[in-house]
C-alpha atoms as a PDB file:
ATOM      1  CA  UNK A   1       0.000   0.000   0.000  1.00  0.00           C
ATOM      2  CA  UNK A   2       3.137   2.155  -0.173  1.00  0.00           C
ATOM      3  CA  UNK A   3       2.140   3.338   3.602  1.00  0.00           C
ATOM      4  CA  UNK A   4       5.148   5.570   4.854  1.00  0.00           C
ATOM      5  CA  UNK A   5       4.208   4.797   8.579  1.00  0.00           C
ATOM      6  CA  UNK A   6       2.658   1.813  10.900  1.00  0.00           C
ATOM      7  CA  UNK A   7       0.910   2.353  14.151  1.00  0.00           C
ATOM      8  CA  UNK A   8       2.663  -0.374  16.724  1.00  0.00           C
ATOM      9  CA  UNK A   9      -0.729  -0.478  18.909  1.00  0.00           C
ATOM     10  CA  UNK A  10      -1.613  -1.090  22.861  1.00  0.00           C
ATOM     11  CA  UNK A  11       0.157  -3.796  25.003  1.00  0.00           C
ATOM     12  CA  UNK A  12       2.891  -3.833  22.410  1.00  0.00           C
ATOM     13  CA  UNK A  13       4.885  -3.993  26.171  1.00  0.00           C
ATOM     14  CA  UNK A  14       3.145  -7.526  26.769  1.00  0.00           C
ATOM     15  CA  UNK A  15       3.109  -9.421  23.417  1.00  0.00           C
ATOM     16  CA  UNK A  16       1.015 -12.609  23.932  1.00  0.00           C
ATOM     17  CA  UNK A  17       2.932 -14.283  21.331  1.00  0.00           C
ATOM     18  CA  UNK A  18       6.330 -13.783  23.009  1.00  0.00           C
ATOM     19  CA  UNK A  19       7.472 -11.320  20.351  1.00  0.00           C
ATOM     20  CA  UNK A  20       9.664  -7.901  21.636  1.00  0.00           C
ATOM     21  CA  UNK A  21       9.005  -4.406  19.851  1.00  0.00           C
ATOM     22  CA  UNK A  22      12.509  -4.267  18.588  1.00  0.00           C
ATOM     23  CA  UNK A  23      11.450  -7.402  16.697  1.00  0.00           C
ATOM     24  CA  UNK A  24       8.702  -5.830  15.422  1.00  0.00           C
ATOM     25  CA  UNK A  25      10.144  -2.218  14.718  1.00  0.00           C
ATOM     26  CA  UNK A  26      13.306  -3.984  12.442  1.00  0.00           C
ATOM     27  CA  UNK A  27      10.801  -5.604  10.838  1.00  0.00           C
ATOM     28  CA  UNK A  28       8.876  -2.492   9.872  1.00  0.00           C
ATOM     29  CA  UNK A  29      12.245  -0.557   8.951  1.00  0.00           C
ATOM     30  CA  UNK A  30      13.140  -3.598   6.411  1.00  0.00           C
ATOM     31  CA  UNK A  31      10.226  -2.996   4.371  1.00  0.00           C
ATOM     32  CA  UNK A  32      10.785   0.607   4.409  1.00  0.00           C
ATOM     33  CA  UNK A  33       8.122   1.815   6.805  1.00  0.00           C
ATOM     34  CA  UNK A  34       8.970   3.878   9.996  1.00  0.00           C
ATOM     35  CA  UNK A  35       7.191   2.273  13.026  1.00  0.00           C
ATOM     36  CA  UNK A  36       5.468   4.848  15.267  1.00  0.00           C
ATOM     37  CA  UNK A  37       4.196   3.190  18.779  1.00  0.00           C
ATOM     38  CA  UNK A  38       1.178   4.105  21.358  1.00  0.00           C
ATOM     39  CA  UNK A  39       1.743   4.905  24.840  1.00  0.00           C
ATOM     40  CA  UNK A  40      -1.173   5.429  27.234  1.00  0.00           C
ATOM     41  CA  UNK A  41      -0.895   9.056  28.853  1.00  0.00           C
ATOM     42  CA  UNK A  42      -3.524   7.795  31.676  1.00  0.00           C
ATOM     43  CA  UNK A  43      -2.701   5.721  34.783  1.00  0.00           C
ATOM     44  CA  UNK A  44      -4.783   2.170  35.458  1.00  0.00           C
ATOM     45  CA  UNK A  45      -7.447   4.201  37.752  1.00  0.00           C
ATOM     46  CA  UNK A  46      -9.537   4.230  34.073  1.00  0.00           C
ATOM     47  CA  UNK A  47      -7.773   2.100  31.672  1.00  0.00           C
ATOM     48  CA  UNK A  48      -5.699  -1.419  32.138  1.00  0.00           C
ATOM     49  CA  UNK A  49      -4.782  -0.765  28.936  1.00  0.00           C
ATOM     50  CA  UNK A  50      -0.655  -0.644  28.413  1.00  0.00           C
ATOM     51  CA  UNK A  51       1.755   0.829  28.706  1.00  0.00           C
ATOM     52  CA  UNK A  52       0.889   3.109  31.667  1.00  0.00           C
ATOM     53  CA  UNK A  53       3.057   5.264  33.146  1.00  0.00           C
ATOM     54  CA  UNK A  54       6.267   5.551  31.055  1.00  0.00           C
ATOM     55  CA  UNK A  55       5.548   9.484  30.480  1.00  0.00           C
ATOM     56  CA  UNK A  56       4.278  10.857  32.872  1.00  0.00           C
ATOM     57  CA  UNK A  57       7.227  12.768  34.298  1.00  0.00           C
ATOM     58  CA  UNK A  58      10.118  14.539  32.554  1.00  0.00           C
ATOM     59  CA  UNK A  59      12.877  11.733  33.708  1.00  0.00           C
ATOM     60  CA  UNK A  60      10.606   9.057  32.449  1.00  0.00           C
ATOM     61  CA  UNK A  61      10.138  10.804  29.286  1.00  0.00           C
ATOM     62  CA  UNK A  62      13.926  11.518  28.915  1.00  0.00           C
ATOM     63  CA  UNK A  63      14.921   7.802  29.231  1.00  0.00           C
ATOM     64  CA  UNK A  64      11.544   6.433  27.257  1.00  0.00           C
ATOM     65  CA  UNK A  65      12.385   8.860  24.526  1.00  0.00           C
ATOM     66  CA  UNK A  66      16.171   7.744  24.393  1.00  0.00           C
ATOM     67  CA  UNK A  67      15.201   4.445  24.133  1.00  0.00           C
ATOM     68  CA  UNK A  68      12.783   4.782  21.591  1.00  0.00           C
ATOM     69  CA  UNK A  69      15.201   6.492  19.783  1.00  0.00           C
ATOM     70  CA  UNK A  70      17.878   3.779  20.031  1.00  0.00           C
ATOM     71  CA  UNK A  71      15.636   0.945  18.465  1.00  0.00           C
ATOM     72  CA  UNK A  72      14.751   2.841  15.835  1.00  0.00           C
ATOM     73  CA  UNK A  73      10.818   4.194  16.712  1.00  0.00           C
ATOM     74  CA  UNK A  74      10.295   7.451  14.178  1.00  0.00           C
ATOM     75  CA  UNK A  75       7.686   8.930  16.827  1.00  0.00           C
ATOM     76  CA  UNK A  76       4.278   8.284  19.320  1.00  0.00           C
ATOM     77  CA  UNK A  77       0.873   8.292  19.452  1.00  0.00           C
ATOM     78  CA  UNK A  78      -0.490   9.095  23.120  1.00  0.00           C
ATOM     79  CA  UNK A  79      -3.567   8.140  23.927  1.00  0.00           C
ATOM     80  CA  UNK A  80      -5.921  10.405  25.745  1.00  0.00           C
ATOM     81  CA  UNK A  81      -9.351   8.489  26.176  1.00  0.00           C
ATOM     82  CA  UNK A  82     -10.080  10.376  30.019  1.00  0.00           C
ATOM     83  CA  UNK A  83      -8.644  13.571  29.202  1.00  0.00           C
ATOM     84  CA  UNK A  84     -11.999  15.397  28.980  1.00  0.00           C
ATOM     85  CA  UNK A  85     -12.971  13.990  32.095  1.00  0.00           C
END
């Protein structure tokens, strides 16, 4: 579909079928599409749904961001389901 991008979706932190996001991000990159992941801005008071809590403060983001930078990830989507609560 000549997409430029792929969304790398919830839970991609707990992969049911053992896989690891650097597993799936390579893959991405060696078809020539730049993997962008979700991250879940809330905390698990309104959604289980992961990962929680990797942004919520400037250090976290700092190290999150450096990693995701290391293994490749071209950017984020955050997720903001209770923010108009």
């Amino acid at each position: 579909m000549n997409w430029p991008y792929v969304l790398i979706d919830w839970e991609w932190d707990v992969m049911g079928n053992g896989g690891k996001l650097e597993d799936a991000v390579n893959y991405a990159k060696s078809k020539g599409i730049k993997p962008l992941i979700w991250y879940n801005s809330g905390t698990t008071d309104w959604s289980d749904a992961t990962p929680v809590d990797r942004m919520r403060t400037r250090e976290k983001r700092i190290k999150e961001f450096e990693w995701l930078n290391k293994i490749g990830v071209y950017g984020i989507k955050v997720g903001f389901f209770a923010g108009d609560q």
